[in-house]
N, C-alpha and C. Protein backbone atom coordinates (compact mmCIF):
# COMPACT_ATOMS: atom_id res chain seq x y z
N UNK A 1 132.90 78.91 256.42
CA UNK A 1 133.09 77.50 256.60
C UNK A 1 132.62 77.07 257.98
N UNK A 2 132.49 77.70 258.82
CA UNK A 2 132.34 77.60 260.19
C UNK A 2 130.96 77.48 260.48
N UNK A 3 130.61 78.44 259.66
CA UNK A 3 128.65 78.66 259.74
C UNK A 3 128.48 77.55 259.04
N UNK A 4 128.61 77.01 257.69
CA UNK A 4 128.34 75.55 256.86
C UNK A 4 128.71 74.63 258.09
N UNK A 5 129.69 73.98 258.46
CA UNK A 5 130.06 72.76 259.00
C UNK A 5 129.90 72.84 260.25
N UNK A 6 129.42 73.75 261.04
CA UNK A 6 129.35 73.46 262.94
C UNK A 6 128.52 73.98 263.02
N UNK A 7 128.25 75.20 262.62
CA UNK A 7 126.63 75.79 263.17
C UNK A 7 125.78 75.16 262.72
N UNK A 8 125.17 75.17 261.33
CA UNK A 8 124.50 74.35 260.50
C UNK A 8 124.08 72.99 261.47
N UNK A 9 124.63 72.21 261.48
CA UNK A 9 124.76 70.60 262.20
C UNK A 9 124.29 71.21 263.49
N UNK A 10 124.59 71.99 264.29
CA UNK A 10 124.31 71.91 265.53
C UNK A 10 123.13 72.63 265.81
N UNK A 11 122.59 73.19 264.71
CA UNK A 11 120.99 73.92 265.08
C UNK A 11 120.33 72.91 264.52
N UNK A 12 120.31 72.53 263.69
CA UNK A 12 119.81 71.40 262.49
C UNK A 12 118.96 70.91 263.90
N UNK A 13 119.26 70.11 264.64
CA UNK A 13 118.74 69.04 265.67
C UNK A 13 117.54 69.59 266.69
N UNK A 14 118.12 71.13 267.01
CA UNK A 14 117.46 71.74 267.96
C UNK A 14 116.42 72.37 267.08
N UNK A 15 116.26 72.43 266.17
CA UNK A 15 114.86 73.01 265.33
C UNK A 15 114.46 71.47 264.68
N UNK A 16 114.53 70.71 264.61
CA UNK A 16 114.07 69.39 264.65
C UNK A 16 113.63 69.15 265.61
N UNK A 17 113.57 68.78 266.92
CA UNK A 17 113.46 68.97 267.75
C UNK A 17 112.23 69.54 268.32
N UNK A 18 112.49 70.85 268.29
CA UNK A 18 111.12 71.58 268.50
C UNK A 18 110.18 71.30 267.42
N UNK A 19 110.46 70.98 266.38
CA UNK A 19 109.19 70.58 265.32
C UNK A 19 108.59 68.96 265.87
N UNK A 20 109.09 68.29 266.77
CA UNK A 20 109.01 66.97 267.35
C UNK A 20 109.40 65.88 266.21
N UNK A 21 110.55 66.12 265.95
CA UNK A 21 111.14 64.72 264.66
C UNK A 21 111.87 64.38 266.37
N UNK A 22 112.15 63.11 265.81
CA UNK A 22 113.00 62.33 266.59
C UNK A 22 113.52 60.96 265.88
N UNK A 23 114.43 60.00 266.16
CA UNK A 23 114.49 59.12 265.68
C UNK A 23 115.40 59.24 264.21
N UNK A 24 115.02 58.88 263.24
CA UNK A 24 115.72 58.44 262.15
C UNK A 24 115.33 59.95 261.66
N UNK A 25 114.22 60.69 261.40
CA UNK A 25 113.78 61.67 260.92
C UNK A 25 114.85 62.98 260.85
N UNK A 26 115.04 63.07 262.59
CA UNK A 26 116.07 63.94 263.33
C UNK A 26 117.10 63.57 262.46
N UNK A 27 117.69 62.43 262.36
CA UNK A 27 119.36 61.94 262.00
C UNK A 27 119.00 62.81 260.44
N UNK A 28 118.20 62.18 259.77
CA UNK A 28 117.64 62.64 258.57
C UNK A 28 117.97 64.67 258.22
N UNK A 29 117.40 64.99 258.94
CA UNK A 29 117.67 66.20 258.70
C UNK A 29 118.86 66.83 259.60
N UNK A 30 119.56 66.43 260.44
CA UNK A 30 121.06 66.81 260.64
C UNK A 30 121.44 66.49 259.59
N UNK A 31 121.83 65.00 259.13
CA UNK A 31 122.92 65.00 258.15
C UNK A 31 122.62 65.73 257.12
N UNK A 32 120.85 65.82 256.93
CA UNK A 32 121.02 66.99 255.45
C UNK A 32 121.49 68.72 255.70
N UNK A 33 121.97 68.44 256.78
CA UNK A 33 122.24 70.05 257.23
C UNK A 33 123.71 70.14 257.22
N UNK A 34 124.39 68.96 257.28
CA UNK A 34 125.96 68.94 257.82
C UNK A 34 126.84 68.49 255.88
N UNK A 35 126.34 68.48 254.71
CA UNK A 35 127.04 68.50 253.65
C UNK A 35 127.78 69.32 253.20
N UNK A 36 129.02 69.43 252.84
CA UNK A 36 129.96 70.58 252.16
C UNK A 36 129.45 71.52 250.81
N UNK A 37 129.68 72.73 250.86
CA UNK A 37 129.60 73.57 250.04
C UNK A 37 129.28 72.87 248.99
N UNK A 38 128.12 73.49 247.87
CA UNK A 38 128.03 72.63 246.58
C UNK A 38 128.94 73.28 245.66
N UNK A 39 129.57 72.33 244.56
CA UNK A 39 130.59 72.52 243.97
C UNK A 39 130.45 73.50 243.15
N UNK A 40 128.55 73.82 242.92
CA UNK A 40 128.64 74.42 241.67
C UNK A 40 128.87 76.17 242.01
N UNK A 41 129.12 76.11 243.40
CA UNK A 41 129.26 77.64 243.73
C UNK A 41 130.84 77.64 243.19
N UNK A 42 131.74 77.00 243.00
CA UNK A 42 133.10 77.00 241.96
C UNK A 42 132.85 77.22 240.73
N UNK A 43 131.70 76.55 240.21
CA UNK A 43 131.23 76.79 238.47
C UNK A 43 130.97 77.93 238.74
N UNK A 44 129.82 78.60 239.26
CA UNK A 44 129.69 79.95 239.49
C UNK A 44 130.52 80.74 239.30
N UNK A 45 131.74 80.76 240.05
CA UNK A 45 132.46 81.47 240.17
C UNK A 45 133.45 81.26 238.89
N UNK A 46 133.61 80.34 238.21
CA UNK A 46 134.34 80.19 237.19
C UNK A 46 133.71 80.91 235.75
N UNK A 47 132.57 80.73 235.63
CA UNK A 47 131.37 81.27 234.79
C UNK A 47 131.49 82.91 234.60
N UNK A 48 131.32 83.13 236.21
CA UNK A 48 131.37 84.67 236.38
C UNK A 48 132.34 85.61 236.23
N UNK A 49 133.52 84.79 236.84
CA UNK A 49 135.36 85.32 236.43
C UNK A 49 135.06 86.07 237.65
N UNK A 50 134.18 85.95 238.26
CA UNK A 50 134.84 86.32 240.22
C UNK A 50 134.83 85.76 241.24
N UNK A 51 135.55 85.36 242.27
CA UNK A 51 135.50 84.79 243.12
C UNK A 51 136.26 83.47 243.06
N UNK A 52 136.58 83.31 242.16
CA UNK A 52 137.53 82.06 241.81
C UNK A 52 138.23 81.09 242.86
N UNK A 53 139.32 81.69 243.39
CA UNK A 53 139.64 81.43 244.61
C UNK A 53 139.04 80.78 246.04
N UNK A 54 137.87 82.25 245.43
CA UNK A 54 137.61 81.64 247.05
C UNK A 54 136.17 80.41 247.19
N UNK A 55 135.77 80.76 245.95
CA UNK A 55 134.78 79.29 245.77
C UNK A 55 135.49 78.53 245.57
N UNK A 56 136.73 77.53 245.15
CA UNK A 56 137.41 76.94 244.68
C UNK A 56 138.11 75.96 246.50
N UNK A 57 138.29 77.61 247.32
CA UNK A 57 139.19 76.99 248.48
C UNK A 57 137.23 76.76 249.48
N UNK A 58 136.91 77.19 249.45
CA UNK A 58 135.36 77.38 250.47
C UNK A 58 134.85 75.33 249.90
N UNK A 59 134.86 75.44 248.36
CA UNK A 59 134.29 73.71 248.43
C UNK A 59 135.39 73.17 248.50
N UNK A 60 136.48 73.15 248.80
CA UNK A 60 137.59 71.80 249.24
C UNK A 60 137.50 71.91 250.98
N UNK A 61 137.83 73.00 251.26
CA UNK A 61 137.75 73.18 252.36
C UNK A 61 136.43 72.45 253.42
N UNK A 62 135.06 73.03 252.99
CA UNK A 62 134.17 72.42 253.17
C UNK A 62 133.88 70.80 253.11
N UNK A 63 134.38 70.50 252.35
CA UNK A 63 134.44 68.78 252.01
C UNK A 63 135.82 68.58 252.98
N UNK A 64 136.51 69.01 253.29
CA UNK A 64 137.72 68.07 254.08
C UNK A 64 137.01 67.84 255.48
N UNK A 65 136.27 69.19 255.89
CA UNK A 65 135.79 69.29 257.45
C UNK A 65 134.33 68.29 257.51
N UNK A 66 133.26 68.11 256.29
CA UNK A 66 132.37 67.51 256.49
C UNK A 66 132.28 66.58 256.84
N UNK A 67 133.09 65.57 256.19
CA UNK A 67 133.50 64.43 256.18
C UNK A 67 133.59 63.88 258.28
N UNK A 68 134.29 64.35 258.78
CA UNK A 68 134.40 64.00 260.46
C UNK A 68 132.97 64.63 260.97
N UNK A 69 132.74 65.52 260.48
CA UNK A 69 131.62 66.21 260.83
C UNK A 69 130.29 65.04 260.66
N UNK A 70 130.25 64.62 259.11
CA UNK A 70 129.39 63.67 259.62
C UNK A 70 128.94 62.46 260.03
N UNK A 71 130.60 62.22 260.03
CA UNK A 71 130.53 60.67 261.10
C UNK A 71 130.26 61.10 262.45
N UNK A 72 130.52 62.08 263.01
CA UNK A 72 130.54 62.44 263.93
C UNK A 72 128.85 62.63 264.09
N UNK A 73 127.91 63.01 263.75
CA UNK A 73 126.58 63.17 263.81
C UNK A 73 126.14 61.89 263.65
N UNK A 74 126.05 60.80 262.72
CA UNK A 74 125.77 59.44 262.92
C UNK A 74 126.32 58.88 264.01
N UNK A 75 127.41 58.54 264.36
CA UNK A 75 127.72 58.24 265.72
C UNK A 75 127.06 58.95 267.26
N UNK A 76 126.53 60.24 266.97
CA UNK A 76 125.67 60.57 268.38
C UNK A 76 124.35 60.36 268.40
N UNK A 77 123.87 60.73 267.10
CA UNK A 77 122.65 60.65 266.74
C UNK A 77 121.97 58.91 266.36
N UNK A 78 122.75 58.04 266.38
CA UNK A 78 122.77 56.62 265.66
C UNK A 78 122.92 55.58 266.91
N UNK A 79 122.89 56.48 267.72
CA UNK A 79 123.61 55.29 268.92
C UNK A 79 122.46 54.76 269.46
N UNK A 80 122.41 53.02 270.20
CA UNK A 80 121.72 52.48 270.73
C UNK A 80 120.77 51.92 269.61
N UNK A 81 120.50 52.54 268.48
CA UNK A 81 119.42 51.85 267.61
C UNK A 81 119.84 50.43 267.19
N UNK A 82 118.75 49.51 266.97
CA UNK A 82 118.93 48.20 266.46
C UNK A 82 119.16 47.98 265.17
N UNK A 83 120.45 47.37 264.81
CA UNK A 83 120.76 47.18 263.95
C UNK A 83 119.95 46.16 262.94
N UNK A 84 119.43 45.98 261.96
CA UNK A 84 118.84 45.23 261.28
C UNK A 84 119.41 43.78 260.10
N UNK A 85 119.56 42.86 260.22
CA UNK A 85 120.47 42.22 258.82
C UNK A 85 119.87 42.15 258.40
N UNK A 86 120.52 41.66 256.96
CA UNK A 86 120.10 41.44 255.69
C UNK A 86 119.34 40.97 255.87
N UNK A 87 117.88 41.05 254.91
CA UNK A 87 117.27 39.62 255.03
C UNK A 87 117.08 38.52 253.55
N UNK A 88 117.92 39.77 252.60
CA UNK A 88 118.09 39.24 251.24
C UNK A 88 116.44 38.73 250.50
N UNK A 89 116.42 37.49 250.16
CA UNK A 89 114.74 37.24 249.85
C UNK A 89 113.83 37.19 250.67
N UNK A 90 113.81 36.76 251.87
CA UNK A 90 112.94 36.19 253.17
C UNK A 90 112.64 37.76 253.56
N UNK A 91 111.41 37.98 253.17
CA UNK A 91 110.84 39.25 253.42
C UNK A 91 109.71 39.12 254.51
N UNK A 92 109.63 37.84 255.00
CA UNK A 92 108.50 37.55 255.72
C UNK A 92 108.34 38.41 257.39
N UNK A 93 109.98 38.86 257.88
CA UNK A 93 109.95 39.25 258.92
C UNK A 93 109.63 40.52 258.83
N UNK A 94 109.49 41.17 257.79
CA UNK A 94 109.13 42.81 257.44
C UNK A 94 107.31 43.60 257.80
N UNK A 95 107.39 44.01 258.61
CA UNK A 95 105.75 44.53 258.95
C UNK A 95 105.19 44.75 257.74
N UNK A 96 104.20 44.23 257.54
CA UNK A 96 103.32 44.52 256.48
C UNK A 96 103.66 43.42 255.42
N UNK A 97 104.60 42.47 255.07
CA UNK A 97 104.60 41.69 254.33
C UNK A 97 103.78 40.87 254.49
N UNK A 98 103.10 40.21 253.47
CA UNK A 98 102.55 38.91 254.17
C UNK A 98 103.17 37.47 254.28
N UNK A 99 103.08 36.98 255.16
CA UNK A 99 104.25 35.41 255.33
C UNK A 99 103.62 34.38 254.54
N UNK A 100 102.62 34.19 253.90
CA UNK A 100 102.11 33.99 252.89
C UNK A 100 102.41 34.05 251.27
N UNK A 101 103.95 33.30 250.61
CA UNK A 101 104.22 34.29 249.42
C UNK A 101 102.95 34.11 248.58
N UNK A 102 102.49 33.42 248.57
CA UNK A 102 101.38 33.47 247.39
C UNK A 102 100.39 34.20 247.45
N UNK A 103 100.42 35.00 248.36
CA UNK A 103 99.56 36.08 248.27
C UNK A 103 100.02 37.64 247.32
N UNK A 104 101.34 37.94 247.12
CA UNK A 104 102.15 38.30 246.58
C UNK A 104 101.94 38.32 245.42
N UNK A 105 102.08 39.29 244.17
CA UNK A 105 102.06 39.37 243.26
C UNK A 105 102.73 40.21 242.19
């Protein structure tokens, strides 16, 4: 659980990093590094008739700790960026739209 939820997340960035992500990319692949055990390692183990237990306690467990874990990575990794609103229909402020709707099709 320790290697899933803290190590995981905390190399995630530094091998991002050296590959030169930055920005949303970086956040991008921390948080895909910081998710709880997948459940189906419990099916597995239910399927197989071993391990029951401990796949059973490894994905609850995993999901109780992820959860802070990855607010906790959006909040370091998220900070200072500009927030964007809605812009609902008015797509005109979007790069690459054209402000023109009738050009649109």
């Amino acid at each position: 659980m320790l290697l899933k939820n803290l190590v995981q997340p905390a190399v995630a960035p530094a091998l991002a990093l050296a590959l030169g992500l930055s920005g949303h990319a970086l956040l991008a692949v921390v948080v895909c590094a910081a998710p709880p055990t997948a459940q189906n390692v419990f099916g597995y183990a239910v399927r197989l008739g071993q391990g029951i237990t401990l796949g059973r306690d490894a994905g609850l467990a995993t999901t109780l700790v992820s959860a802070p874990v990855l607010f906790t990575v959006v909040a370091l990794l998220d900070r200072g960026r500009p927030r964007r609103a809605y812009l609902g229909d008015d797509t005109s402020a979007l790069p690459g739209v054209p402000r023109d709707r009738k050009d649109v099709r």
